[in-house]
N, C-alpha and C. Protein backbone atom coordinates (compact mmCIF):
# COMPACT_ATOMS: atom_id res chain seq x y z
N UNK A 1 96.63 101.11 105.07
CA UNK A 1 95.25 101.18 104.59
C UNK A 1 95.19 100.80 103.11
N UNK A 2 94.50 99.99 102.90
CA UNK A 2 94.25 99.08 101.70
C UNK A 2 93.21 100.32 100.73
N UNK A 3 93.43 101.01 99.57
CA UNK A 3 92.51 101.34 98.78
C UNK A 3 91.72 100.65 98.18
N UNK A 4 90.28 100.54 97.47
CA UNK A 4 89.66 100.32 96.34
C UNK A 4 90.27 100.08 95.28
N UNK A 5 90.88 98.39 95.04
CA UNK A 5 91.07 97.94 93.82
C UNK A 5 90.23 97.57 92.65
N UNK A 6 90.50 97.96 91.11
CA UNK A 6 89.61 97.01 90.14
C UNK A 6 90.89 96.71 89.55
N UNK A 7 90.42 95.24 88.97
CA UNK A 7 91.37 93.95 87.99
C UNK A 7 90.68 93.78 87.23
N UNK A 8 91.04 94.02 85.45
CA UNK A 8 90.29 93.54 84.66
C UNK A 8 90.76 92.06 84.26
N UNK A 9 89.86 91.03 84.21
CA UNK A 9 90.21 89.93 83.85
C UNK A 9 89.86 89.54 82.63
N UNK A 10 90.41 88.83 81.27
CA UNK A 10 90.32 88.61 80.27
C UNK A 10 89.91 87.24 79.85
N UNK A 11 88.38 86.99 80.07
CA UNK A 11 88.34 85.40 80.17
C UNK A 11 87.54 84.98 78.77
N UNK A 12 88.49 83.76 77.99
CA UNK A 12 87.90 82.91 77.20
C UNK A 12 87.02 82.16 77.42
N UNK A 13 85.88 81.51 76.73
CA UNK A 13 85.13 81.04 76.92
C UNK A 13 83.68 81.49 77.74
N UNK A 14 83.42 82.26 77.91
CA UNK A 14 81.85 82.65 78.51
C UNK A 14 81.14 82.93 77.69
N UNK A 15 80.23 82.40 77.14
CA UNK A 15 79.27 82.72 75.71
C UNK A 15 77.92 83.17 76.50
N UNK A 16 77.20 83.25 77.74
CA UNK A 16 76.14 83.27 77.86
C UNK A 16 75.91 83.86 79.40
N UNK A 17 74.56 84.50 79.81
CA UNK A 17 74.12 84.77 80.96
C UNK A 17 74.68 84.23 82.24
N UNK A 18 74.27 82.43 81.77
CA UNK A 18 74.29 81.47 83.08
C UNK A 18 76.17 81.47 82.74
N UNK A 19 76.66 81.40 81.88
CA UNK A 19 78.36 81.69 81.97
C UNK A 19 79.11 82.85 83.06
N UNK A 20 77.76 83.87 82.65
CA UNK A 20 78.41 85.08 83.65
C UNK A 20 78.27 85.14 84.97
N UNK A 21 76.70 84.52 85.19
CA UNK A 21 76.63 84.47 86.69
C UNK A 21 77.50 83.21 87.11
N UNK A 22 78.12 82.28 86.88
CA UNK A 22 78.93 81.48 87.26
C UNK A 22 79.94 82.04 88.12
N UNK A 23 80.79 82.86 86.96
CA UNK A 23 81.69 83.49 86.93
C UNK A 23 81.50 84.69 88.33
N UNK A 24 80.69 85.37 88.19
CA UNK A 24 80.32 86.42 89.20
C UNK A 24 80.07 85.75 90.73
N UNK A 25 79.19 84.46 90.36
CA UNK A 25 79.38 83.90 92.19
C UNK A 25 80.22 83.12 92.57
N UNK A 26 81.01 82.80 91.93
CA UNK A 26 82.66 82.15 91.87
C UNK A 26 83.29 83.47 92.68
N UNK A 27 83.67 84.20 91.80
CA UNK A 27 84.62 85.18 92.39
C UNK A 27 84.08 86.04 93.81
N UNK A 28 83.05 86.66 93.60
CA UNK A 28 81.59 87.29 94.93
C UNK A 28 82.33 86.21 96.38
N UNK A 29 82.76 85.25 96.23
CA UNK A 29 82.68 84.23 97.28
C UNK A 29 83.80 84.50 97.94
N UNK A 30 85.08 85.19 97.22
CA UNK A 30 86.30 85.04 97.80
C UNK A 30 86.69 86.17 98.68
N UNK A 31 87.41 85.86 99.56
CA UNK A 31 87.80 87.11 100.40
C UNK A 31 88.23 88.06 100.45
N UNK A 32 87.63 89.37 100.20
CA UNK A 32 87.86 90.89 99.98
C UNK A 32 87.72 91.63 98.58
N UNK A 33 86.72 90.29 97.52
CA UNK A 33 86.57 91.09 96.64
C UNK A 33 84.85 91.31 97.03
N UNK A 34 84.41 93.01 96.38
CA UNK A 34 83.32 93.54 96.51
C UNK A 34 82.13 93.57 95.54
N UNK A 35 83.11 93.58 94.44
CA UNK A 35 81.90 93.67 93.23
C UNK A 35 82.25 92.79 92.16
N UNK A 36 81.50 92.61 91.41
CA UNK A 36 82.00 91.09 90.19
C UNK A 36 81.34 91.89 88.94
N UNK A 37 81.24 92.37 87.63
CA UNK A 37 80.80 92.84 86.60
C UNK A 37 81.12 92.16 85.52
N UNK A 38 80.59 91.24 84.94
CA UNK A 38 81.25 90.40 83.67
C UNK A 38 80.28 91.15 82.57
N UNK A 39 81.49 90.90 81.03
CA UNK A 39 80.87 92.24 79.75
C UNK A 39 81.01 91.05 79.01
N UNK A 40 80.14 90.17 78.50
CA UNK A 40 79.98 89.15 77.83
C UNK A 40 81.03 89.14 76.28
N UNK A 41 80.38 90.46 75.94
CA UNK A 41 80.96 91.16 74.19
C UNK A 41 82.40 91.23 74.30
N UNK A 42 83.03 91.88 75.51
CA UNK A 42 84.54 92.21 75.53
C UNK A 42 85.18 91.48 76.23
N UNK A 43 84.33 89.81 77.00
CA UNK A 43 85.03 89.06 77.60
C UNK A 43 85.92 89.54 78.56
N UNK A 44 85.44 90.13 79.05
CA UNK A 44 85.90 90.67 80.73
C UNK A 44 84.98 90.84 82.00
N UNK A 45 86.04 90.32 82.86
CA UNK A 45 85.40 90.50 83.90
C UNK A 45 86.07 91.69 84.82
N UNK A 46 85.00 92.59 85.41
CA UNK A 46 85.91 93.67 86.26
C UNK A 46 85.67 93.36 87.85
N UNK A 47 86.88 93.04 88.53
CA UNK A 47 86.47 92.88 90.21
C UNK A 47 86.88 93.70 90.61
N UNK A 48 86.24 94.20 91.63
CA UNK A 48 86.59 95.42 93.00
C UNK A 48 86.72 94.80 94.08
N UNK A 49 88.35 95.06 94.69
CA UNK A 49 88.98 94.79 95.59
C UNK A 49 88.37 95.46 97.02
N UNK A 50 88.52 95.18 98.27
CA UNK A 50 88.45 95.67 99.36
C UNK A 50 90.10 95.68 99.62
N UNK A 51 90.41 94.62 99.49
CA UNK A 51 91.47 93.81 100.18
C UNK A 51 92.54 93.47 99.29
N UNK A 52 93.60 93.24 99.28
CA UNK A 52 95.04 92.60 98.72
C UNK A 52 94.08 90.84 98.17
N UNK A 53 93.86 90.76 97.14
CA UNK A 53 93.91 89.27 96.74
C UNK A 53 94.55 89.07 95.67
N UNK A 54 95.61 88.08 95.30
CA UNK A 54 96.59 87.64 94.02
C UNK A 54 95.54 87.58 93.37
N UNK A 55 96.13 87.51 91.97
CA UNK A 55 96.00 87.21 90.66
C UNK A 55 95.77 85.57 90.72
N UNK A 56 96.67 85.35 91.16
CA UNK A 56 96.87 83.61 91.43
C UNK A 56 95.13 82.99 92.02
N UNK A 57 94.87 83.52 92.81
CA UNK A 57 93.54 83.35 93.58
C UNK A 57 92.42 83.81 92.52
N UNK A 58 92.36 84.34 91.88
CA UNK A 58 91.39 85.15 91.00
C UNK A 58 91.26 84.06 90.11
N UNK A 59 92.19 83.76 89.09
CA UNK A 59 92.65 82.81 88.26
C UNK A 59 92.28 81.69 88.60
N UNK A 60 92.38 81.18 89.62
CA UNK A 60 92.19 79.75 90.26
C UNK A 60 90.68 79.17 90.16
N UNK A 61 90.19 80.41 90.73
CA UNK A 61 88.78 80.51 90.92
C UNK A 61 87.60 80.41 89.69
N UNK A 62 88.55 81.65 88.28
CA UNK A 62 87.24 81.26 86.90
C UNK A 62 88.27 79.74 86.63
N UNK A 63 89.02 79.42 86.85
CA UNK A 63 90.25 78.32 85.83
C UNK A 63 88.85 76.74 86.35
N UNK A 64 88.66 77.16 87.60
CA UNK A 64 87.67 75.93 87.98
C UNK A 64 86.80 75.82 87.77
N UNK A 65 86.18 76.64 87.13
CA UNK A 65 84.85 76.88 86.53
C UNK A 65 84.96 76.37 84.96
N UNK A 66 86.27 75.52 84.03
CA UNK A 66 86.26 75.42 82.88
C UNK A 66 86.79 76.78 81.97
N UNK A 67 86.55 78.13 82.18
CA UNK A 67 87.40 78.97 81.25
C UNK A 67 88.42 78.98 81.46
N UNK A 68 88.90 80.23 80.18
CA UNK A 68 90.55 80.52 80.28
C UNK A 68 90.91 81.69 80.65
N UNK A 69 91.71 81.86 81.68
CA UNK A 69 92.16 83.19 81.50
C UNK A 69 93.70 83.34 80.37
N UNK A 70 92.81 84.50 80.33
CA UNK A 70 93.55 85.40 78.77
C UNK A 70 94.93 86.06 79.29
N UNK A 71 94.00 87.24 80.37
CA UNK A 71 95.70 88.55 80.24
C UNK A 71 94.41 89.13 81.94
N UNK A 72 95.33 89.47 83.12
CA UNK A 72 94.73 90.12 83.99
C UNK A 72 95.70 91.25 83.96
N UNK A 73 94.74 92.45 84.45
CA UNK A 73 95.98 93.84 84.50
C UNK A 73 94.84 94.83 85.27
């Protein structure tokens, strides 16, 4: 049984609203994450897991959107 994961992600580059919702229906799309919360000021994004998804997959996903990821933990 899989618990309720959160990953904070550390992403460069999002200066704005339409940056965050990018970011939020980018990730919203992928399989077994639940919630998307991006903090513009502290450049993070927080996802809630259902499910086992890599880092690798997370990454992939803002990396195509033009930002950077920083540091995930």
């Amino acid at each position: 049984m899989f618990h309720h994961e959160k990953k904070v992600i550390y992403v460069e580059g999002m200066h704005c609203e339409h940056c965050a919702k990018k970011v939020e229906n980018a990730l919203s799309m992928l399989d077994g994450v639940t919630k998307v919360k991006v903090n513009l000021q502290a450049k993070e994004v927080i996802v809630t897991l259902k499910k086992s998804v890599t880092d690798e997959i997370l990454k992939d996903a803002i990396e195509a959107l033009d930002y950077q990821v920083l540091e995930m933990k």
